[in-house]
N, C-alpha and C. Protein backbone atom coordinates (compact mmCIF):
# COMPACT_ATOMS: atom_id res chain seq x y z
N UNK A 1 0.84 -1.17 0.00
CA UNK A 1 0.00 0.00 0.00
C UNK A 1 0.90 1.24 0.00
N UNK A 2 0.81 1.80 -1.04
CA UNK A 2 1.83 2.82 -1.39
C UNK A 2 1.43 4.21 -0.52
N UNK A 3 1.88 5.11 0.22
CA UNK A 3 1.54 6.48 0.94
C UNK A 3 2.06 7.45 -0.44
N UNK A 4 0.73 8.35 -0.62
CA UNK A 4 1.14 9.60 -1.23
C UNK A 4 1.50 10.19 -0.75
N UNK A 5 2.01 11.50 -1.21
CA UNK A 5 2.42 11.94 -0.95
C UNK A 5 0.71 13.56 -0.39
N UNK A 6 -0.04 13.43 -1.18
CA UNK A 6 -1.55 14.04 -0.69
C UNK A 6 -1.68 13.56 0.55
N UNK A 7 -1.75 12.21 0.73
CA UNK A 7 -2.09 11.45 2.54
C UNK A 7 -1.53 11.72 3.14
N UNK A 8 -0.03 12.12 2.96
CA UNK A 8 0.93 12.44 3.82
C UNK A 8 0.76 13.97 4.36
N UNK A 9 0.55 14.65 3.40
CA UNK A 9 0.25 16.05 3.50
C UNK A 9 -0.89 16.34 4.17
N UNK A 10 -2.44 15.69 3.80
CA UNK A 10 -3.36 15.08 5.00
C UNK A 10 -3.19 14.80 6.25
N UNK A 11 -2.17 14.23 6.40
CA UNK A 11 -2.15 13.34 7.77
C UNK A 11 -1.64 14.41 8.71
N UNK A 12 -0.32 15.30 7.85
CA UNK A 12 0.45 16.37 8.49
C UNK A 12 -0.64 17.27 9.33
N UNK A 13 -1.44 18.12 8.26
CA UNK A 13 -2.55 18.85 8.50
C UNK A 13 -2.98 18.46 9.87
N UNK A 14 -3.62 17.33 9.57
CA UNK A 14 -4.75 16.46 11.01
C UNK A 14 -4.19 16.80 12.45
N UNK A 15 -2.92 16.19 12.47
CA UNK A 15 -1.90 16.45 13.21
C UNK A 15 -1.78 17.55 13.90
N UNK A 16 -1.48 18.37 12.92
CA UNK A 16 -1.04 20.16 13.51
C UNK A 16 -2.30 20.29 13.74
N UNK A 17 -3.83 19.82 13.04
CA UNK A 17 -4.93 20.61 13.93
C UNK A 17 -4.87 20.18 15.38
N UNK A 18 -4.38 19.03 15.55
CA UNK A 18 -4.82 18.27 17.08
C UNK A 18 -3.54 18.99 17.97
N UNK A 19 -2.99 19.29 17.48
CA UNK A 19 -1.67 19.52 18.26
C UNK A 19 -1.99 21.43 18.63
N UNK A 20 -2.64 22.17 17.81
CA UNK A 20 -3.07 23.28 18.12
C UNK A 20 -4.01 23.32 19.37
N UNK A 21 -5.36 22.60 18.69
CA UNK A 21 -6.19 22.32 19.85
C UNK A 21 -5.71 21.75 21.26
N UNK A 22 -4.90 20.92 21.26
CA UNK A 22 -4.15 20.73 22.83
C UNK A 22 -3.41 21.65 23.74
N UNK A 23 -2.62 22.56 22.41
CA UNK A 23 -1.76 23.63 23.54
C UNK A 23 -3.03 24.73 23.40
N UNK A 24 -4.13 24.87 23.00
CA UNK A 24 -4.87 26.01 23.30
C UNK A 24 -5.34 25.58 24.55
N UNK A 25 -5.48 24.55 25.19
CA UNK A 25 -6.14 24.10 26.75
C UNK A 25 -5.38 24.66 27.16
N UNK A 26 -6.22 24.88 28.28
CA UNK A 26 -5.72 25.65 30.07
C UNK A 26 -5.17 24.64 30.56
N UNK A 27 -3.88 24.98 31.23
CA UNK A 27 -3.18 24.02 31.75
C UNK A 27 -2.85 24.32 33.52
N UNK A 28 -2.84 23.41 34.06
CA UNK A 28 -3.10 23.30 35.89
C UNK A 28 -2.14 24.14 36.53
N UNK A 29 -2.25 25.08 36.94
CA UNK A 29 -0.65 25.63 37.45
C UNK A 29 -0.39 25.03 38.80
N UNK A 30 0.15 23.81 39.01
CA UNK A 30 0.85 23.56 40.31
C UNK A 30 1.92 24.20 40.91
N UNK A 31 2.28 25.44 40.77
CA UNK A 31 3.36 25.85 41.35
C UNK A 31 4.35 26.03 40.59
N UNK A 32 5.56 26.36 41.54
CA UNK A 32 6.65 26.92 40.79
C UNK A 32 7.78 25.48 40.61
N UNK A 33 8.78 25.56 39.80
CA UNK A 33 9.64 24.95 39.52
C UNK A 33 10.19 24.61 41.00
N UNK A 34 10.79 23.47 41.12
CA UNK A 34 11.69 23.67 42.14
C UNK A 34 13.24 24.36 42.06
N UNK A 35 13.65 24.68 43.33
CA UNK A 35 14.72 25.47 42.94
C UNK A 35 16.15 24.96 43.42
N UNK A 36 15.31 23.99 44.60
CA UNK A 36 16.41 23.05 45.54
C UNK A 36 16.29 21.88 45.81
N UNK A 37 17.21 21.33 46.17
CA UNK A 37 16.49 19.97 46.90
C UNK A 37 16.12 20.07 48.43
N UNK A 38 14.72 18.76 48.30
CA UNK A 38 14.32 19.33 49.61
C UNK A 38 14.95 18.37 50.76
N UNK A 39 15.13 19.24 52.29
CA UNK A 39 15.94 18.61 53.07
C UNK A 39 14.88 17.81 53.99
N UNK A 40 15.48 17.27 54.99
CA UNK A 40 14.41 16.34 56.39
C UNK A 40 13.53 17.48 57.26
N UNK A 41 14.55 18.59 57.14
CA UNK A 41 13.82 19.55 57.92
C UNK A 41 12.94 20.48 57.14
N UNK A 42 12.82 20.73 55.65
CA UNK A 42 11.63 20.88 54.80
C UNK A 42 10.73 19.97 54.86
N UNK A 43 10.98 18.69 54.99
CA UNK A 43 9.92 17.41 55.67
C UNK A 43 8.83 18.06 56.46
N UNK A 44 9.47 18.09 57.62
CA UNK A 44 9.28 18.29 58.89
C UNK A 44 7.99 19.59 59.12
N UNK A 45 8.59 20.52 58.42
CA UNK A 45 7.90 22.05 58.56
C UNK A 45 6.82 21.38 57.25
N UNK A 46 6.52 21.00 56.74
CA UNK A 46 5.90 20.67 55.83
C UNK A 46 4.61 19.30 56.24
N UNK A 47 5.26 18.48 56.72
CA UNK A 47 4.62 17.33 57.52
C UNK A 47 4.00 17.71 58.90
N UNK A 48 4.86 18.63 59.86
CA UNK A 48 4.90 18.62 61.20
C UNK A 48 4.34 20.10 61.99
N UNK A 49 5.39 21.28 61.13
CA UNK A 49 5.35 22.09 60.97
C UNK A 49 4.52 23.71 61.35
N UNK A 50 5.48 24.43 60.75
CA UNK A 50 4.67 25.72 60.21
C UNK A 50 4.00 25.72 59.04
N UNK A 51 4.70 24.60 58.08
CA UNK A 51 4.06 24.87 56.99
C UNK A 51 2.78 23.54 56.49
N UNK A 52 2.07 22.85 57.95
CA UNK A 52 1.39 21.92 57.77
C UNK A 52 0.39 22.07 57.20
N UNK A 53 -0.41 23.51 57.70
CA UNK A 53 -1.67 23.75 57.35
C UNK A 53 -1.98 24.22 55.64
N UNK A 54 -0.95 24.83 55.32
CA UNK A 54 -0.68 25.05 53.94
C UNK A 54 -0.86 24.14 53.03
N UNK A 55 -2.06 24.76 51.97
CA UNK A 55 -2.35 23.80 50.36
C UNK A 55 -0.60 23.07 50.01
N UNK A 56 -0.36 22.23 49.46
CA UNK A 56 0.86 21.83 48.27
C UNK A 56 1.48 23.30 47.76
N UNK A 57 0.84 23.88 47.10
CA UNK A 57 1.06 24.89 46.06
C UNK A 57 1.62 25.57 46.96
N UNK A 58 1.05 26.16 48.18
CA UNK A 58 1.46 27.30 49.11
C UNK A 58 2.82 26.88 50.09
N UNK A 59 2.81 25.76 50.27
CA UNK A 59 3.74 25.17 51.12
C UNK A 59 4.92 25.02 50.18
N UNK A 60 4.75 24.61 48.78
CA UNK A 60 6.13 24.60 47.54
C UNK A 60 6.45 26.18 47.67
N UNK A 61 5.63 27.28 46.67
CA UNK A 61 5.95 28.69 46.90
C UNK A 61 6.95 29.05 48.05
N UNK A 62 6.42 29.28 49.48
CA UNK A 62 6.79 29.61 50.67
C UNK A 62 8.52 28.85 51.01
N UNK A 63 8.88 27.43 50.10
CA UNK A 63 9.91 26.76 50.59
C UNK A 63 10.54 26.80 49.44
N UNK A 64 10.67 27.11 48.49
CA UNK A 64 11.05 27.09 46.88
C UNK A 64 11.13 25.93 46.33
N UNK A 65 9.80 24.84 46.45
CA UNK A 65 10.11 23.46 46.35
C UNK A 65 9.02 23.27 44.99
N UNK A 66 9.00 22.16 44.46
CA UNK A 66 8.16 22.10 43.48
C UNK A 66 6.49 21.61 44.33
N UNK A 67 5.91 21.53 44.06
CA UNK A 67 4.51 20.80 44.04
C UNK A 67 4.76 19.03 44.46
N UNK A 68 5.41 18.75 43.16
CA UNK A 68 5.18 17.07 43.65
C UNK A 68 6.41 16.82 44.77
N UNK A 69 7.34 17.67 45.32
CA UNK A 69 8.14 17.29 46.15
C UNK A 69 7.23 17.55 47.23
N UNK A 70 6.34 18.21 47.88
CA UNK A 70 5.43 18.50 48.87
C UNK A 70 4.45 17.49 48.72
N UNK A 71 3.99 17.06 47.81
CA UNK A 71 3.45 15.96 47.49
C UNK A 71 3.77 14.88 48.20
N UNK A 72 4.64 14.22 47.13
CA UNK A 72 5.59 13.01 47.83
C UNK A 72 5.61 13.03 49.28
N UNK A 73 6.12 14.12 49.71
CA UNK A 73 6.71 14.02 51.42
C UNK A 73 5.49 13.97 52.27
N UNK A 74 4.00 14.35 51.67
CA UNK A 74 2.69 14.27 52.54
C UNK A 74 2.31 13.16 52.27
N UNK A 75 2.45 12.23 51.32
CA UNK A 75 2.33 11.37 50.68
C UNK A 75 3.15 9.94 51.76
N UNK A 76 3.79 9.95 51.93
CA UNK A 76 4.97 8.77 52.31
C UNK A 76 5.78 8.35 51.34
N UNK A 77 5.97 8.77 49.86
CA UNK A 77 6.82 8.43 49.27
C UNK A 77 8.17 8.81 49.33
N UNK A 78 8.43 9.85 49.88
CA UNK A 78 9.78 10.40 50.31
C UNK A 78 9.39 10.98 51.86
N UNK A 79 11.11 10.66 52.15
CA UNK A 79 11.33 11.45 53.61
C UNK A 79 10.22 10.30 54.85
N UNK A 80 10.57 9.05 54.48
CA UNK A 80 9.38 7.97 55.21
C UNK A 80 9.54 7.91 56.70
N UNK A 81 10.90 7.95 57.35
CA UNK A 81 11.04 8.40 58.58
C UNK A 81 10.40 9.05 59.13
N UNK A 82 10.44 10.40 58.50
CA UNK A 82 9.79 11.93 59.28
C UNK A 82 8.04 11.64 58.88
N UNK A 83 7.58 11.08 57.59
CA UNK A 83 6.42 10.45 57.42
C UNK A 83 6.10 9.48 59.02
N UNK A 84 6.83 8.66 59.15
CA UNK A 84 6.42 7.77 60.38
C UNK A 84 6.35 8.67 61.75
N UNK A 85 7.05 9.86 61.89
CA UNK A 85 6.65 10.72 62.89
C UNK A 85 5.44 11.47 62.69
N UNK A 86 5.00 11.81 61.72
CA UNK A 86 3.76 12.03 60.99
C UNK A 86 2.66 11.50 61.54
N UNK A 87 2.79 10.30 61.07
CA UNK A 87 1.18 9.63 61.46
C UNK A 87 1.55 8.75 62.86
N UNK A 88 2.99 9.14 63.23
CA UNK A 88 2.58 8.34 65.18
C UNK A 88 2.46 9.97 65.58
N UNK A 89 2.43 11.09 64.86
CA UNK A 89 2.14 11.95 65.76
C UNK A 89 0.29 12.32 65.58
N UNK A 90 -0.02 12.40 64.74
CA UNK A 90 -1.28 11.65 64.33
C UNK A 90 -2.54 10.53 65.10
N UNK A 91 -1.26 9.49 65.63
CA UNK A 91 -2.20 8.46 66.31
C UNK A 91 -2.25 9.06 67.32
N UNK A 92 -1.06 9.95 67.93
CA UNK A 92 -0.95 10.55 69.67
C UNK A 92 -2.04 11.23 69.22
N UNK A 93 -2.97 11.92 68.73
CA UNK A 93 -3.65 13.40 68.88
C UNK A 93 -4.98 12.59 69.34
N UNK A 94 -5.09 11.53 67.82
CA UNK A 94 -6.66 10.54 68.12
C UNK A 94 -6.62 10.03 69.63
């Protein structure tokens, strides 16, 4: 099945329409880039903290951290130690 070189030029078209229509969507602003890496004691203020009560977004901003690093660390995927002080500080409150 031979491709013209018309189909090809077709197909291009299709393409760039779908690819327009995608970057015209609104896209989620989670925050800023990160700028550092985050330490046990960004954990901590983040998990434990001053900065507990704070959305993701506000708690990244305020520490120059990204979104999914505040994530992760509320999460238990990183920083699992200071996570385990977390939720035994957690069970002490219940």
């Amino acid at each position: 099945m031979a491709t013209t070189v018309k189909s090809l030029e077709k197909i291009v078209a299709e393409l760039t329409a779908r690819i327009e229509v995608l970057e015209s969507r609104p896209t989620r602003d989670r925050g800023p880039a990160s700028e550092r890496q985050m330490t046990e004691d960004d954990a901590r203020a983040i998990l434990l903290g001053e900065h507990s009560g704070l959305s993701h977004k506000a708690a990244a901003e305020k520490l120059g951290l990204s979104y999914g690093q505040v994530y992760s660390a509320r999460n238990g995927f990183t920083f699992k130690p200071v996570y385990k002080e977390f939720r035994d500080a957690e069970k002490a409150e219940a």
